[in-house]
N, C-alpha and C. Protein backbone atom coordinates (compact mmCIF):
# COMPACT_ATOMS: atom_id res chain seq x y z
N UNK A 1 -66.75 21.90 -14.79
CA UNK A 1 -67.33 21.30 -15.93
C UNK A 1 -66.25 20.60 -16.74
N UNK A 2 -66.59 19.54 -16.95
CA UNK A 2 -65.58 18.60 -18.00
C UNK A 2 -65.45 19.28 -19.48
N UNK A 3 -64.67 19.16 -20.27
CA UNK A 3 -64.56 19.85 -21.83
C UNK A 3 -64.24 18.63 -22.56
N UNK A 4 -64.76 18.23 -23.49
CA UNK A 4 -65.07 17.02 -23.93
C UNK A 4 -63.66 17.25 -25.45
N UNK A 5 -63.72 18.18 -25.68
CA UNK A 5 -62.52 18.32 -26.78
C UNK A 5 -61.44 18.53 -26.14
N UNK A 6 -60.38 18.41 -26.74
CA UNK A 6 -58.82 18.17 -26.17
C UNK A 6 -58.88 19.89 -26.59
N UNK A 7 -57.34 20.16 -25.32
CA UNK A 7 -57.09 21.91 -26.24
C UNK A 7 -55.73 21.43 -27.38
N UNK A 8 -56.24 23.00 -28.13
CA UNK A 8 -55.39 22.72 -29.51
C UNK A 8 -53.53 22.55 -29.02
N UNK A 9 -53.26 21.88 -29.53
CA UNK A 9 -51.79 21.66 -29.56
C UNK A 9 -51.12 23.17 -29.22
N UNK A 10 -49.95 22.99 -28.80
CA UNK A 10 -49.50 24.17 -28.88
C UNK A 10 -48.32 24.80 -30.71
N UNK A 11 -48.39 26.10 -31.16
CA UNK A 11 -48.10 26.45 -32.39
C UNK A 11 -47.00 25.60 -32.52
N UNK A 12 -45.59 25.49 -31.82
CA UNK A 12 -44.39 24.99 -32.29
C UNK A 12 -45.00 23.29 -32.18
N UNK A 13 -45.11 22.94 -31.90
CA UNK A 13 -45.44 21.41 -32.13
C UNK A 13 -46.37 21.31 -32.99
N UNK A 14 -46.99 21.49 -33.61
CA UNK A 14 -48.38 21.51 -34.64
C UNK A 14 -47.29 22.13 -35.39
N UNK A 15 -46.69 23.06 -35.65
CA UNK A 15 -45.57 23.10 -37.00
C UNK A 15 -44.66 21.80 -37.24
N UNK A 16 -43.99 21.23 -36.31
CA UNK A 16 -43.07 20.01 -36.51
C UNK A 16 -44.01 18.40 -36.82
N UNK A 17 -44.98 18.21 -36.77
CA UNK A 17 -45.43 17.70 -37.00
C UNK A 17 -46.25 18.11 -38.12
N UNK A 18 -46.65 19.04 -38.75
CA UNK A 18 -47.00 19.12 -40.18
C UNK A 18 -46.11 19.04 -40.93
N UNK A 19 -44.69 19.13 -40.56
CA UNK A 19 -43.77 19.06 -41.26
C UNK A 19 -42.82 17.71 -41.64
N UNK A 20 -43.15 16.84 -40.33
CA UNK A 20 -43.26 15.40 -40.31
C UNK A 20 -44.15 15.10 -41.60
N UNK A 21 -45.84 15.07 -41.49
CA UNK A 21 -46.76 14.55 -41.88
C UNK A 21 -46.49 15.15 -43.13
N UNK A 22 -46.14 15.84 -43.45
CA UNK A 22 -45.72 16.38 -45.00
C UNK A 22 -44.44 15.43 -45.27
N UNK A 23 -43.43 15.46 -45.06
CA UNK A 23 -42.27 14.38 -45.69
C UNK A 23 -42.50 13.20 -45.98
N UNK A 24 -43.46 12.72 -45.00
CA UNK A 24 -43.84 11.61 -44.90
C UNK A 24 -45.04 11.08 -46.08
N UNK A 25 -45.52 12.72 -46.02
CA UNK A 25 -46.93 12.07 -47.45
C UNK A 25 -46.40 12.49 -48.74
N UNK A 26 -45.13 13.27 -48.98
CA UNK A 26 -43.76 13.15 -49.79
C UNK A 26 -43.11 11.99 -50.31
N UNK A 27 -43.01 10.78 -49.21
CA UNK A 27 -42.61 9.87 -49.18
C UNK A 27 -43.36 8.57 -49.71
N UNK A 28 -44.44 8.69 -49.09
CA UNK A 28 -45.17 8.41 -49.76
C UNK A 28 -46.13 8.01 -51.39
N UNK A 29 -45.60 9.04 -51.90
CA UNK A 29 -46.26 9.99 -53.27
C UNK A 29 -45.22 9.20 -53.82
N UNK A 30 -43.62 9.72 -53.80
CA UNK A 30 -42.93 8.97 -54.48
C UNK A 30 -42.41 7.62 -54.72
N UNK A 31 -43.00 6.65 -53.29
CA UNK A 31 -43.11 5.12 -53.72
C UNK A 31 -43.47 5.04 -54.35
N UNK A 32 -45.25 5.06 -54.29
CA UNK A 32 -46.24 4.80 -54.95
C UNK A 32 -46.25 5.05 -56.86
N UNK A 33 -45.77 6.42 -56.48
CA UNK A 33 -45.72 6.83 -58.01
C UNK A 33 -45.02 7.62 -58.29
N UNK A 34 -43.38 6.78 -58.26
CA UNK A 34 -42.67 7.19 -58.78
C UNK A 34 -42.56 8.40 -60.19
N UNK A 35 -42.05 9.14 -59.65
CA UNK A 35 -41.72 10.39 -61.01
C UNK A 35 -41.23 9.72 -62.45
N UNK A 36 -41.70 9.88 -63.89
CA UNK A 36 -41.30 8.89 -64.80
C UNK A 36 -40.55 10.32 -65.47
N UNK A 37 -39.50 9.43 -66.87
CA UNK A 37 -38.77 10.18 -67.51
C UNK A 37 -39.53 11.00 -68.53
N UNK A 38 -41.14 10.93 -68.81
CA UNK A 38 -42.01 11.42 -69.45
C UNK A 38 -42.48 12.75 -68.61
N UNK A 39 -42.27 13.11 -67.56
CA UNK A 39 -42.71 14.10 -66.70
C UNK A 39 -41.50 15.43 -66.79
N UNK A 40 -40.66 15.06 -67.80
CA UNK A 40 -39.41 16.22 -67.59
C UNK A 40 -39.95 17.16 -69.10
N UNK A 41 -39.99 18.06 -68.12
CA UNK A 41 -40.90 19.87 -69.46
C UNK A 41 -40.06 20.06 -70.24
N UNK A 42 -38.60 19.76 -70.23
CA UNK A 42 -37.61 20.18 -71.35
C UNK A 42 -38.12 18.96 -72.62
N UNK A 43 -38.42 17.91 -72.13
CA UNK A 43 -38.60 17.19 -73.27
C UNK A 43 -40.21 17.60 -74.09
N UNK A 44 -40.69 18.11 -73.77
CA UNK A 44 -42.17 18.56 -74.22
C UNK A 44 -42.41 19.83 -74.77
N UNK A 45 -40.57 20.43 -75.05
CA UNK A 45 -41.23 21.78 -76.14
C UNK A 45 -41.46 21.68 -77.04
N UNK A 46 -42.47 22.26 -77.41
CA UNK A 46 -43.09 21.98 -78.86
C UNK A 46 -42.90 23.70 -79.60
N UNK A 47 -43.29 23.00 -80.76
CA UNK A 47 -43.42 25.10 -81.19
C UNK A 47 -44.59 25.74 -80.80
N UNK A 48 -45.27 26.93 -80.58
CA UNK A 48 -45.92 27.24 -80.16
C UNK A 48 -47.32 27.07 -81.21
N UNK A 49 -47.34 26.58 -82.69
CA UNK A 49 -48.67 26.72 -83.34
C UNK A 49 -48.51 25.07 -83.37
N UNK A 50 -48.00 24.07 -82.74
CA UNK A 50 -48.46 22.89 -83.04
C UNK A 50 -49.30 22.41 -81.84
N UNK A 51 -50.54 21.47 -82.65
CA UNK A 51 -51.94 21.21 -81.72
C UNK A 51 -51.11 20.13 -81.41
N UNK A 52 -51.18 18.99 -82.45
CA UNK A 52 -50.28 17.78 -82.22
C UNK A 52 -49.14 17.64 -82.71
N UNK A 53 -48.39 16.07 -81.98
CA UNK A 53 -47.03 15.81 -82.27
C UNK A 53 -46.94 14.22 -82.13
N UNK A 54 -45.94 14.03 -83.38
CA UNK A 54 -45.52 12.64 -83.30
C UNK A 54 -44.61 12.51 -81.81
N UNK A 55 -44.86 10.98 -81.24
CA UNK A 55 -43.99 10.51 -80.12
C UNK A 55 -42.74 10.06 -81.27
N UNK A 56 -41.29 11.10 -80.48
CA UNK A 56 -40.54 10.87 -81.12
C UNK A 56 -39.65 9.23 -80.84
N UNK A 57 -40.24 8.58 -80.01
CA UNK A 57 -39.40 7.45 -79.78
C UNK A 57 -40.42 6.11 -80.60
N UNK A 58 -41.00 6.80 -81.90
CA UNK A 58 -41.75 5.93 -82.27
C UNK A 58 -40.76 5.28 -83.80
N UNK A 59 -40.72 4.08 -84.11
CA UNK A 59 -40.15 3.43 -85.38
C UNK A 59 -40.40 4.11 -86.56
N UNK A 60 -39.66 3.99 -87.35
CA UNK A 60 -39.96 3.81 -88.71
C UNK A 60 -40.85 3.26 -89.14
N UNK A 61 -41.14 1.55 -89.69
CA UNK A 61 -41.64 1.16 -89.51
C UNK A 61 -43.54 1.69 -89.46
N UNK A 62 -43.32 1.79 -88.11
CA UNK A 62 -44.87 1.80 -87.14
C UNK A 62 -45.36 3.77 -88.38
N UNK A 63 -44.48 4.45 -88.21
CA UNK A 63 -44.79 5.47 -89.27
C UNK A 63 -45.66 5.73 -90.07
N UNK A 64 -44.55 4.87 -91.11
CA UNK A 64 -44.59 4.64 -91.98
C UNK A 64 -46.15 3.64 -92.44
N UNK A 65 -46.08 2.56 -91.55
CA UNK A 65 -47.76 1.88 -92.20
C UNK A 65 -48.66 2.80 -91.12
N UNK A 66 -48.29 3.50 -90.08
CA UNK A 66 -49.71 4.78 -89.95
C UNK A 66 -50.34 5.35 -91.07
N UNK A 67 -49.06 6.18 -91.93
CA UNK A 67 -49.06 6.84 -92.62
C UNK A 67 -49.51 6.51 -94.04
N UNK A 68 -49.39 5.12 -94.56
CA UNK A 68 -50.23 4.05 -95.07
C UNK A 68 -51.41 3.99 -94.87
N UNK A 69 -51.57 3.96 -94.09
CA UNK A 69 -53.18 3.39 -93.52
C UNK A 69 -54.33 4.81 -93.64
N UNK A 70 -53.24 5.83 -93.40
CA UNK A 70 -54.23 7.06 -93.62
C UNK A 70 -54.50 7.83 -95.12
N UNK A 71 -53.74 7.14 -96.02
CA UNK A 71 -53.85 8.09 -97.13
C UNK A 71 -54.37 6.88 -97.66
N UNK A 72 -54.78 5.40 -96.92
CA UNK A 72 -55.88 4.36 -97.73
C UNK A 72 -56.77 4.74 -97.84
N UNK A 73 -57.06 5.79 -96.04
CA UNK A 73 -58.70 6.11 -95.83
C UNK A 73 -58.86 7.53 -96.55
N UNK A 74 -57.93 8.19 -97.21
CA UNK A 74 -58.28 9.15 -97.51
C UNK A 74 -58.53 9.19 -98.98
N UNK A 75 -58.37 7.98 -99.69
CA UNK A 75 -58.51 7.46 -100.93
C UNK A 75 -59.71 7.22 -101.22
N UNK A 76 -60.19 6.35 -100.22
CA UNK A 76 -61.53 5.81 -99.68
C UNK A 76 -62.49 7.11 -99.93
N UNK A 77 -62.24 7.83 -99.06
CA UNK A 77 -63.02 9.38 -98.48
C UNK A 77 -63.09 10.09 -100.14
N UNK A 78 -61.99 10.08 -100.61
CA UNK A 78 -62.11 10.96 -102.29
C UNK A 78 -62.46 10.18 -103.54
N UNK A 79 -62.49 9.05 -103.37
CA UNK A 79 -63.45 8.02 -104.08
C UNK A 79 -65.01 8.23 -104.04
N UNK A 80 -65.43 8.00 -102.75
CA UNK A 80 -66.75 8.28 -102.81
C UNK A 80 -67.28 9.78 -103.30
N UNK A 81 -66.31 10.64 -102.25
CA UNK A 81 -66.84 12.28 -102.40
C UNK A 81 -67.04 12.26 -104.58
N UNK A 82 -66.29 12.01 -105.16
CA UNK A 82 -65.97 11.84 -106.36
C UNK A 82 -67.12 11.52 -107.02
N UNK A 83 -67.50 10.29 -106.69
CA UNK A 83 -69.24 9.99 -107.65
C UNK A 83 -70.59 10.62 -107.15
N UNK A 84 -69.85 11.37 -105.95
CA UNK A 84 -70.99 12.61 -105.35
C UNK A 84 -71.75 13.53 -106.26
N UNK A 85 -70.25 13.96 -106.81
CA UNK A 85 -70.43 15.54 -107.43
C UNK A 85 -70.09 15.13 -108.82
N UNK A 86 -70.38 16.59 -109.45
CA UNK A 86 -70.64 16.41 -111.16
C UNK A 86 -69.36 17.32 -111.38
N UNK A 87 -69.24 16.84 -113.11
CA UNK A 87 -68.05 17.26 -113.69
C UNK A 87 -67.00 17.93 -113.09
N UNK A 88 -67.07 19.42 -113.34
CA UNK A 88 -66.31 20.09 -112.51
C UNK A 88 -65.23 20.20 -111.16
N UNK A 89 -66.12 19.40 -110.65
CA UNK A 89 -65.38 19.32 -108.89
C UNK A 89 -64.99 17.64 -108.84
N UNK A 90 -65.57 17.03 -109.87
CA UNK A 90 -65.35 15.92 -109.74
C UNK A 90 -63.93 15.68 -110.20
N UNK A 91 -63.51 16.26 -111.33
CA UNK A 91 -61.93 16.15 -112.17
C UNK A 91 -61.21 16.94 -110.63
N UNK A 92 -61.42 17.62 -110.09
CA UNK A 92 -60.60 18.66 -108.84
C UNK A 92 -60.32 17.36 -107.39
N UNK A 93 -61.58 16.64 -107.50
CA UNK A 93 -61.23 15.24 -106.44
C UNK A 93 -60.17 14.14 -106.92
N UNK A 94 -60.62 13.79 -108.25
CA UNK A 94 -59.52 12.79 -109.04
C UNK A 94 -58.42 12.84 -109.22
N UNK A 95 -58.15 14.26 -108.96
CA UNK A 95 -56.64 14.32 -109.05
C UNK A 95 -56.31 14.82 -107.59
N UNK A 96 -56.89 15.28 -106.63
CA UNK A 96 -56.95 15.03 -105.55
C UNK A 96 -56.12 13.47 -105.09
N UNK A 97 -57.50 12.61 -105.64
CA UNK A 97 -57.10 10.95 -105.95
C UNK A 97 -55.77 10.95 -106.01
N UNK A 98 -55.47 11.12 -106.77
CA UNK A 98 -54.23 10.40 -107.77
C UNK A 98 -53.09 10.73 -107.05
N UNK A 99 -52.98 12.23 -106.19
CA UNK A 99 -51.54 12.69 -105.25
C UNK A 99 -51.81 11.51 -104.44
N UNK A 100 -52.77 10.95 -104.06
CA UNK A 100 -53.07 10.43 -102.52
C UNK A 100 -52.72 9.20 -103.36
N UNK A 101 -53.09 8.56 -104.00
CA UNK A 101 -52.28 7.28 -104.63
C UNK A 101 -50.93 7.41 -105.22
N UNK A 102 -50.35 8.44 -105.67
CA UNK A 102 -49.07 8.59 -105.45
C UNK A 102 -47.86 8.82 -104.59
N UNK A 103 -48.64 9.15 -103.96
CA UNK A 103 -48.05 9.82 -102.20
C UNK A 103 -48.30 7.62 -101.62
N UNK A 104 -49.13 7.08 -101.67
CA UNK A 104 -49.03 5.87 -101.10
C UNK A 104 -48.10 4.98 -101.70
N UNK A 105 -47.93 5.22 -102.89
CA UNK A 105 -46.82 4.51 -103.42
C UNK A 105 -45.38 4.71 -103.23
N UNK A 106 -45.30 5.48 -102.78
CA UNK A 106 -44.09 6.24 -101.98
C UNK A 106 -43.75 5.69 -100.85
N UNK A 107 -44.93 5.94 -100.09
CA UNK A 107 -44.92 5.46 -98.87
C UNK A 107 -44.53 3.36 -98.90
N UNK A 108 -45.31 2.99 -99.82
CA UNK A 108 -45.28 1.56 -99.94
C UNK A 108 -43.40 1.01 -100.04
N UNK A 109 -43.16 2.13 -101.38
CA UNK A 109 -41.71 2.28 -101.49
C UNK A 109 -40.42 2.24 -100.22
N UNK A 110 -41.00 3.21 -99.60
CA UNK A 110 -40.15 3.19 -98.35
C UNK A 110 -40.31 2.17 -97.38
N UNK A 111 -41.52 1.55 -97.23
CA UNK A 111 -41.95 0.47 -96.19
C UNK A 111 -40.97 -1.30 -96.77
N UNK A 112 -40.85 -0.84 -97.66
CA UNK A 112 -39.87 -2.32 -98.56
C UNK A 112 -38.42 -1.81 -98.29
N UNK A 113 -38.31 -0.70 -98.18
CA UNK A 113 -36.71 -0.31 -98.02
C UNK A 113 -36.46 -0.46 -96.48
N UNK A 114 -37.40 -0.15 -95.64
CA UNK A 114 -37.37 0.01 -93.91
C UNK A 114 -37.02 -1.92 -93.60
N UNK A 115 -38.19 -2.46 -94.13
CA UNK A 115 -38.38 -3.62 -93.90
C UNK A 115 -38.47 -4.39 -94.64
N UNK A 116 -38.03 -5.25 -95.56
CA UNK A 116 -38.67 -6.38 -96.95
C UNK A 116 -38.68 -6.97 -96.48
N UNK A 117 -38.47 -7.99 -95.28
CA UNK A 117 -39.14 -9.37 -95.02
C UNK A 117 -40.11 -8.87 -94.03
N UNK A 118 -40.75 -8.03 -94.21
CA UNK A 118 -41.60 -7.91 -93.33
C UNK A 118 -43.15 -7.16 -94.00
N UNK A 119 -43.11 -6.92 -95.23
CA UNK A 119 -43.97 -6.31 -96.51
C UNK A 119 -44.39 -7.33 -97.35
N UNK A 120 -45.76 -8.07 -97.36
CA UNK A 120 -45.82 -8.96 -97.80
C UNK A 120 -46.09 -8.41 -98.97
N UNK A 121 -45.66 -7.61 -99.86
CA UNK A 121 -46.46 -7.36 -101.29
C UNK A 121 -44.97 -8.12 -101.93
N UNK A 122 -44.06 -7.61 -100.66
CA UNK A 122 -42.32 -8.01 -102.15
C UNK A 122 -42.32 -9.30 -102.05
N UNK A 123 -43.36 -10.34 -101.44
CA UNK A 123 -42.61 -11.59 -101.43
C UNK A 123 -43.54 -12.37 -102.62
């Protein structure tokens, strides 16, 4: 009777050739997609209670008007909450307000010191 399947390789050759076909799909892996300098774990300790983290190879600059931009919207956010509510909680938002507009002026401060030709309020 004919046997229509081949017999299995023998063990030592079926090892050298998985071991081929492994270097090779090794070889592979790392053309294609190369390992980047973002993949090294020493650079990614963080402390153990932080959720997030600034990318430390980020500007001044770029920061700095993030950091702008978020205490606009959070001005925004305690403005409205503010004509929400009555007396009481309302004076507790306003001055809420007022850190967050002081804290931006700070921030504005430093963005003229980082950059002045680049802050159109100083020109």
């Amino acid at each position: 009777m004919y046997k229509v399947t081949p017999n299995p390789p023998h063990a030592s050759n079926a090892e050298s050739t998985d071991a081929k076909l492994h270097a090779a799909a090794q070889r592979a892996i790392h053309h294609y997609l190369p390992p980047s300098d973002d993949q090294d774990p020493a650079k990614h300790q963080h402390p153990p209670g932080n959720l997030f983290s600034v990318s430390p190879n980020i500007d001044t600059e770029t920061l700095l008007a993030n950091a702008a931009e978020n205490l606009d919207s959070a001005n925004q956010m305690a403005a409205t909450l503010a004509f929400d509510l009555e007396d009481p909680h309302r004076a507790i938002i306003l001055g809420i307000q007022q850190l967050i507009d002081l804290s931006a002026l700070l921030v504005a401060r430093a963005q003229e010191q980082v950059a002045p030709a680049a802050n159109p309020a100083t020109a």
